[in-house]
N, C-alpha and C. Protein backbone atom coordinates (compact mmCIF):
# COMPACT_ATOMS: atom_id res chain seq x y z
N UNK A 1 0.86 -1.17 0.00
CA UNK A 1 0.00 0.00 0.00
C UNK A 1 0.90 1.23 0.00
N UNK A 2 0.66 1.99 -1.04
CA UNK A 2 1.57 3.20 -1.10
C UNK A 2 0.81 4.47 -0.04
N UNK A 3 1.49 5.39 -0.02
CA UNK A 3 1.24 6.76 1.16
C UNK A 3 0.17 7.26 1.06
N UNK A 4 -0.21 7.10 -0.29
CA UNK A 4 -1.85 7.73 -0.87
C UNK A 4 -3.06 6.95 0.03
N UNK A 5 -2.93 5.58 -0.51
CA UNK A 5 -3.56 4.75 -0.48
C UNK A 5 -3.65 4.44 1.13
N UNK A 6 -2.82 4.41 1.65
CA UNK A 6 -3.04 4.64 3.15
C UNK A 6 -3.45 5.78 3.96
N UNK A 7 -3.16 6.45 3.08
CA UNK A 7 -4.00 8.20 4.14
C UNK A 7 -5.31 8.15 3.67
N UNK A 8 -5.83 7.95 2.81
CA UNK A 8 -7.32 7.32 1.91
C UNK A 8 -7.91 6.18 2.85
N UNK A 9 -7.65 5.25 3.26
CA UNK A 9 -7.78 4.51 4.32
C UNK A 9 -7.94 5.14 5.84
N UNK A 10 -7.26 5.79 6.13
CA UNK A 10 -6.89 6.09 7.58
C UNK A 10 -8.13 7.75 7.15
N UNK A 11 -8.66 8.49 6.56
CA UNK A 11 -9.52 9.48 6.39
C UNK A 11 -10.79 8.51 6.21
N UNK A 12 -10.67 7.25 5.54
CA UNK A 12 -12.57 6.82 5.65
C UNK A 12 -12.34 5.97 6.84
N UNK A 13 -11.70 6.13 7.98
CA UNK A 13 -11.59 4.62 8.73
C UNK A 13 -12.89 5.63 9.97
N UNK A 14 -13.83 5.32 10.60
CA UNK A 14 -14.72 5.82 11.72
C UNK A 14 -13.69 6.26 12.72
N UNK A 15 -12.71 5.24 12.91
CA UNK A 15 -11.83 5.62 14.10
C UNK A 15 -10.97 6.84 13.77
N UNK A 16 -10.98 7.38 12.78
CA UNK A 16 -10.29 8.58 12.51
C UNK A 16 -11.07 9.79 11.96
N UNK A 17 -12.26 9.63 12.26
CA UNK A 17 -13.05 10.67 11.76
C UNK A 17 -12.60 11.77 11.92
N UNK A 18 -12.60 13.17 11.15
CA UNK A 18 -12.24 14.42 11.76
C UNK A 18 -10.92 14.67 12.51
N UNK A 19 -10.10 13.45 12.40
CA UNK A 19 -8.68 13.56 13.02
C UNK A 19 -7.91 14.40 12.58
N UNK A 20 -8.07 14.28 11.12
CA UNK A 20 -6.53 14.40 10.06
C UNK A 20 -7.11 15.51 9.41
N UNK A 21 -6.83 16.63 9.79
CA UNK A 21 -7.61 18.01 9.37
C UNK A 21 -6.75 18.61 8.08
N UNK A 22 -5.41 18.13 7.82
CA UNK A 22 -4.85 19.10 6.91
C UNK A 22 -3.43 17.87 6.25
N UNK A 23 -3.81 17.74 4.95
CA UNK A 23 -2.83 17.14 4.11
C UNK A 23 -2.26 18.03 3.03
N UNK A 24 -0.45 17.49 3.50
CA UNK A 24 -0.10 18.82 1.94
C UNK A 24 1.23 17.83 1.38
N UNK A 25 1.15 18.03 0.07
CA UNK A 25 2.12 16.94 -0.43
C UNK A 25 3.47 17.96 -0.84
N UNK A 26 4.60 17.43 -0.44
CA UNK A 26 5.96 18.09 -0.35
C UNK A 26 6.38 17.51 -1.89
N UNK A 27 6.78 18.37 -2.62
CA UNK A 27 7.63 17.54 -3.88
C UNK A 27 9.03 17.33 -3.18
N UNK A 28 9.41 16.13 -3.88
CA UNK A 28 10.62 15.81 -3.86
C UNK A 28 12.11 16.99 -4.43
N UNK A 29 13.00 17.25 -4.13
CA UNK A 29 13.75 17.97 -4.47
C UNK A 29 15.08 17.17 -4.91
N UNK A 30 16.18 18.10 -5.41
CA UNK A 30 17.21 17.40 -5.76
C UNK A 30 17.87 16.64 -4.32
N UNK A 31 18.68 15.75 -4.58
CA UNK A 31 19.85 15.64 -3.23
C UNK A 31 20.70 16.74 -3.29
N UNK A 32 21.74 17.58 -2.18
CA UNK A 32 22.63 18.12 -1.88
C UNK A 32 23.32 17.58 -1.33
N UNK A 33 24.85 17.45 -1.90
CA UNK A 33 25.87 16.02 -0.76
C UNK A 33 26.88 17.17 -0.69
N UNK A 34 27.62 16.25 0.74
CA UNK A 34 28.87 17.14 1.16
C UNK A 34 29.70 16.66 1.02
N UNK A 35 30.86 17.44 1.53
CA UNK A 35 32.22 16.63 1.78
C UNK A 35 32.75 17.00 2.96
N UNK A 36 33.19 15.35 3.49
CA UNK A 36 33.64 15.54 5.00
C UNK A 36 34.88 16.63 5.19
N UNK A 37 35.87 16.75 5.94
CA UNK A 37 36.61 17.61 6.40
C UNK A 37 37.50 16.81 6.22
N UNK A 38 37.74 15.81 6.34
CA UNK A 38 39.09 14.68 6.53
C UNK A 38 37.80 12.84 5.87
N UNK A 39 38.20 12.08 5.37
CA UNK A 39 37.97 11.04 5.55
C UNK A 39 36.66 10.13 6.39
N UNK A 40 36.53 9.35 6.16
CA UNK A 40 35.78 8.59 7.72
C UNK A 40 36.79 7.14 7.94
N UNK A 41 36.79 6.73 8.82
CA UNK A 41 37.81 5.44 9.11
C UNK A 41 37.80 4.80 8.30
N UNK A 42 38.35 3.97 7.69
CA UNK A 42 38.30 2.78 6.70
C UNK A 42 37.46 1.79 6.90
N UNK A 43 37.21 1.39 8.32
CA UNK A 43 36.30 0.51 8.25
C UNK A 43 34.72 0.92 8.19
N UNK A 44 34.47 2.01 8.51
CA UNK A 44 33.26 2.51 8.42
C UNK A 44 32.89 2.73 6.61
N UNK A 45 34.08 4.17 6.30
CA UNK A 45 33.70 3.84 4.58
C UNK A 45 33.54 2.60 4.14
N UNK A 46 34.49 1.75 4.25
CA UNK A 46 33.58 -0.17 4.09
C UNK A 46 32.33 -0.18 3.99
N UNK A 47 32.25 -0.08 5.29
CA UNK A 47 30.75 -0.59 5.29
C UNK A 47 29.44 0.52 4.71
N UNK A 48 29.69 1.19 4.88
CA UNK A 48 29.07 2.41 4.20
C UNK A 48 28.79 1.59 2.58
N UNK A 49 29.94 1.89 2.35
CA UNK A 49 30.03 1.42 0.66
C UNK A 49 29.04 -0.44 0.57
N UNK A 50 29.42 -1.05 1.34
CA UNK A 50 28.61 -2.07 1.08
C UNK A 50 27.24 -2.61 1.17
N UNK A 51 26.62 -1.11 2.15
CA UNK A 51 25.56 -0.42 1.99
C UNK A 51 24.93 0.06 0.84
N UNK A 52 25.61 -0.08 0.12
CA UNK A 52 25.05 1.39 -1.27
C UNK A 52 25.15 2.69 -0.54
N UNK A 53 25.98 3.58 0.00
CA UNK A 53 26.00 4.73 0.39
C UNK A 53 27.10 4.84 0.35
N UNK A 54 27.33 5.55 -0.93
CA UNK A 54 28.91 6.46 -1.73
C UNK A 54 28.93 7.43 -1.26
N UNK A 55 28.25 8.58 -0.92
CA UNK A 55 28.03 10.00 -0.64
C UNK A 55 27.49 10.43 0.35
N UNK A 56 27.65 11.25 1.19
CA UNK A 56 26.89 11.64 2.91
C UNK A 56 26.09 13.03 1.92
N UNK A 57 25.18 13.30 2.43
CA UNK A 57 24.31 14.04 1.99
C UNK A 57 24.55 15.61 2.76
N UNK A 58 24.59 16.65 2.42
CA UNK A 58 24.77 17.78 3.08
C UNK A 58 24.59 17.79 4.52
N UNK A 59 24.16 17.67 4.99
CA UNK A 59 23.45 17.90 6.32
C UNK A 59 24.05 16.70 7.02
N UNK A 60 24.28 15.70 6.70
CA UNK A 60 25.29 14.35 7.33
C UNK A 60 26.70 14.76 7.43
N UNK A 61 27.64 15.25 6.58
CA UNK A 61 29.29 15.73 6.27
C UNK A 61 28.52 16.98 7.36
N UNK A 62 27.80 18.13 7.13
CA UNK A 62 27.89 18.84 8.34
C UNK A 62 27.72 18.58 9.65
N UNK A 63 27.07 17.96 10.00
CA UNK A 63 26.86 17.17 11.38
C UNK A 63 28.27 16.11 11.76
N UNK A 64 29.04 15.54 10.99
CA UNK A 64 30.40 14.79 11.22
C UNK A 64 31.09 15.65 11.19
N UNK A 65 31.33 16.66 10.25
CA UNK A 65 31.94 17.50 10.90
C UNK A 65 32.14 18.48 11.39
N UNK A 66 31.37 18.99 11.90
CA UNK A 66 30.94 19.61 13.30
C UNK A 66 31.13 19.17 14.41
N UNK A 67 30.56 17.68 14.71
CA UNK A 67 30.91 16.74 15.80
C UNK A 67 32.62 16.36 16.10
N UNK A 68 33.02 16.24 14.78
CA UNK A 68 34.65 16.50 14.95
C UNK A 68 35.23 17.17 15.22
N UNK A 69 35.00 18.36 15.39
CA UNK A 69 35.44 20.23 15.60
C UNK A 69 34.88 19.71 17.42
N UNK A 70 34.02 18.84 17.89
CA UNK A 70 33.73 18.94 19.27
C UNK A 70 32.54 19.94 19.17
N UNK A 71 31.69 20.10 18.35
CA UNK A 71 30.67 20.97 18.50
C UNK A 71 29.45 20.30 19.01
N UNK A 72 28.41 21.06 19.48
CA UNK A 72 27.31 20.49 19.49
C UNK A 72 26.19 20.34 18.11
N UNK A 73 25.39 19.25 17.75
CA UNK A 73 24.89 19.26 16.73
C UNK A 73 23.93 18.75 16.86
N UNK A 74 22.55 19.83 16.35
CA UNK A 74 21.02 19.04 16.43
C UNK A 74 20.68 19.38 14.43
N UNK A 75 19.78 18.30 14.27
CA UNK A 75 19.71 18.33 13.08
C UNK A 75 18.28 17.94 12.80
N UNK A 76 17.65 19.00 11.61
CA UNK A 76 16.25 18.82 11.76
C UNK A 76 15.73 18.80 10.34
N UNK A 77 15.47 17.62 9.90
CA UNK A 77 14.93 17.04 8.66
C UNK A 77 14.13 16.50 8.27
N UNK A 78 13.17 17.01 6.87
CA UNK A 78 11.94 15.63 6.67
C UNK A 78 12.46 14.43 7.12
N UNK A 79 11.05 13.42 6.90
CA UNK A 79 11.29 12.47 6.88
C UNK A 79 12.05 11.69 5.98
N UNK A 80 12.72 10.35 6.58
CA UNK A 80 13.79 9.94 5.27
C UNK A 80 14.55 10.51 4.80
N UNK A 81 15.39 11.47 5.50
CA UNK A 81 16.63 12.61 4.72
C UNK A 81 17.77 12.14 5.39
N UNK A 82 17.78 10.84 6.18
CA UNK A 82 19.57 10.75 6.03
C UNK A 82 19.65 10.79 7.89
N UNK A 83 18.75 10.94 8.79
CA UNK A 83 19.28 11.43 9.94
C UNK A 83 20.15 10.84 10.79
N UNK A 84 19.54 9.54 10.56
CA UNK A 84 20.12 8.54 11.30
C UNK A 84 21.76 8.47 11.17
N UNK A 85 22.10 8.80 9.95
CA UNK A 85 23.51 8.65 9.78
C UNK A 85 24.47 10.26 10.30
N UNK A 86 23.04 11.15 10.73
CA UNK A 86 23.93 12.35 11.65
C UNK A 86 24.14 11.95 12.89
């Protein structure tokens, strides 16, 4: 069931009557990727790479390195943009 098809569901369900007052659909945009400051360990790029993840996405290279500088770092992103790996 795709996102449609489930908010279509969850708006005719009784138990959600009048819940879900306001839907707005975000287009997708390009990616923006960074570049770290130095490297990441070898064993991490490994595994990274054997992941399928060649590239840290803007907001990931800023948050590593930032955290490397010893900074503090909060990071605030749609959903599915990479956070987990800040």
């Amino acid at each position: 069931m795709n996102a449609d098809a489930f908010l279509h569901h969850l708006m005719s369900s009784p138990d959600y009557e009048n819940q879900i007052v306001h839907v707005q659909h975000i287009p997708a945009c390009e990616a923006r990727f960074g570049e770290l400051d130095k490297p990441l360990p070898p064993a991490l790029q490994s595994r990274l790479e054997s992941l399928g993840i060649t590239s840290l996405y803007s907001h990931q290279a800023m948050a590593i390195n930032f955290a490397r500088q010893g900074k503090n770092v909060m990071v605030a992103t749609p959903s599915a943009s990479g956070k987990t790996m800040c």
